[in-house]
Protein backbone atom coordinates (compact mmCIF):
# COMPACT_ATOMS: atom_id res chain seq x y z
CA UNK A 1 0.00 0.00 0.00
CA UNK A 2 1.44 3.11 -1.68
CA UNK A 3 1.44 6.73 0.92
CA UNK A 4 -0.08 9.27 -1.78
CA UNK A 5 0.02 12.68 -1.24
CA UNK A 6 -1.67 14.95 -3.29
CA UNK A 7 -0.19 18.12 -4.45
CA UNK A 8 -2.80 20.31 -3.10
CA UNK A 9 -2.56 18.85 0.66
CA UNK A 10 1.13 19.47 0.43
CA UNK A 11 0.67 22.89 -0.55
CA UNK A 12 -1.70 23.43 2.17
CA UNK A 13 0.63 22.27 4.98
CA UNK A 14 3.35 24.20 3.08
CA UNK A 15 1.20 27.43 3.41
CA UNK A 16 -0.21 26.32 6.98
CA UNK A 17 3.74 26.56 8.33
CA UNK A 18 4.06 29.28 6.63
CA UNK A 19 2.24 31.34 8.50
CA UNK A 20 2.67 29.82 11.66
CA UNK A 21 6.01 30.67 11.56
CA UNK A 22 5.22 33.95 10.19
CA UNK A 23 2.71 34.87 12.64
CA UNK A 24 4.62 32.97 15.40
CA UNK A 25 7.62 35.91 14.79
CA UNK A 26 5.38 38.73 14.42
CA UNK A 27 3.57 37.76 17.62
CA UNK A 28 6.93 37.54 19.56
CA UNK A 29 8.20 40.91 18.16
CA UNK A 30 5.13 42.42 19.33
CA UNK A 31 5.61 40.90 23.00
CA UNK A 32 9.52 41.51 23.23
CA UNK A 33 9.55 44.96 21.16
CA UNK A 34 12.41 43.41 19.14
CA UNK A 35 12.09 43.47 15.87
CA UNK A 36 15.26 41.48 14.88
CA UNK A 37 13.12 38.56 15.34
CA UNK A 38 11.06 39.15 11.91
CA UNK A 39 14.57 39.53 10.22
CA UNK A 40 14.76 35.52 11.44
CA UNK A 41 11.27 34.55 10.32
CA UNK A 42 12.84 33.91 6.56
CA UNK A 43 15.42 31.14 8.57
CA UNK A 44 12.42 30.09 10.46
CA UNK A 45 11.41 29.06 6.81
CA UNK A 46 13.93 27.97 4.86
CA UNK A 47 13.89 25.38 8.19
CA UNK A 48 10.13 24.38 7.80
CA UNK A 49 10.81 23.83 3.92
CA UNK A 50 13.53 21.26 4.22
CA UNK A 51 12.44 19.44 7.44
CA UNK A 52 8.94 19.11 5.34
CA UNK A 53 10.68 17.81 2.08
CA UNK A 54 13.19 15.60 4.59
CA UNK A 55 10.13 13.92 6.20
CA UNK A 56 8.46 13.57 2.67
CA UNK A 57 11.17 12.20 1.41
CA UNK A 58 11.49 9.42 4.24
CA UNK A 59 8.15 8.56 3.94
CA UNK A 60 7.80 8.26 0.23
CA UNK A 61 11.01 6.02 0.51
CA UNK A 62 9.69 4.15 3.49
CA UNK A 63 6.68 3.50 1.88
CA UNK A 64 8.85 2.10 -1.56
CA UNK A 65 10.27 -0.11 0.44
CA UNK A 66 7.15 -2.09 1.83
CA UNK A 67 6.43 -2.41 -1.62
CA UNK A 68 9.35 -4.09 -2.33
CA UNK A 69 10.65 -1.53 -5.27
């Protein structure tokens, strides 16, 4: 049995961190008055992006491997 994603529930989660992170850094600006945290927000994403395509990765591989290909 074959994990499928399809492409729009990957964009969704894509856009869902997205703005989590985003609106995680905005909202601790806002409490701490410092706004070098929103300069870190882009980081914050780059991070999201590649642990998201790491974990895809591993699962679509796992999930290759069950199937014996």
């Amino acid at each position: 049995m074959a994990i499928r994603f399809s492409r729009r529930a990957v964009l969704l989660a894509l856009l869902f961190g997205a703005i989590a992170v985003l609106a995680m850094a905005a909202f601790a600006s806002l409490l701490t008055g410092s706004y070098e945290i929103l300069a870190l927000a882009p980081f914050s994403l780059l991070l999201w992006l590649v642990i998201f395509v790491w974990v895809a990765a591993r699962m679509s591989r796992g999930a290759g491997k069950r199937e014996g290909g």
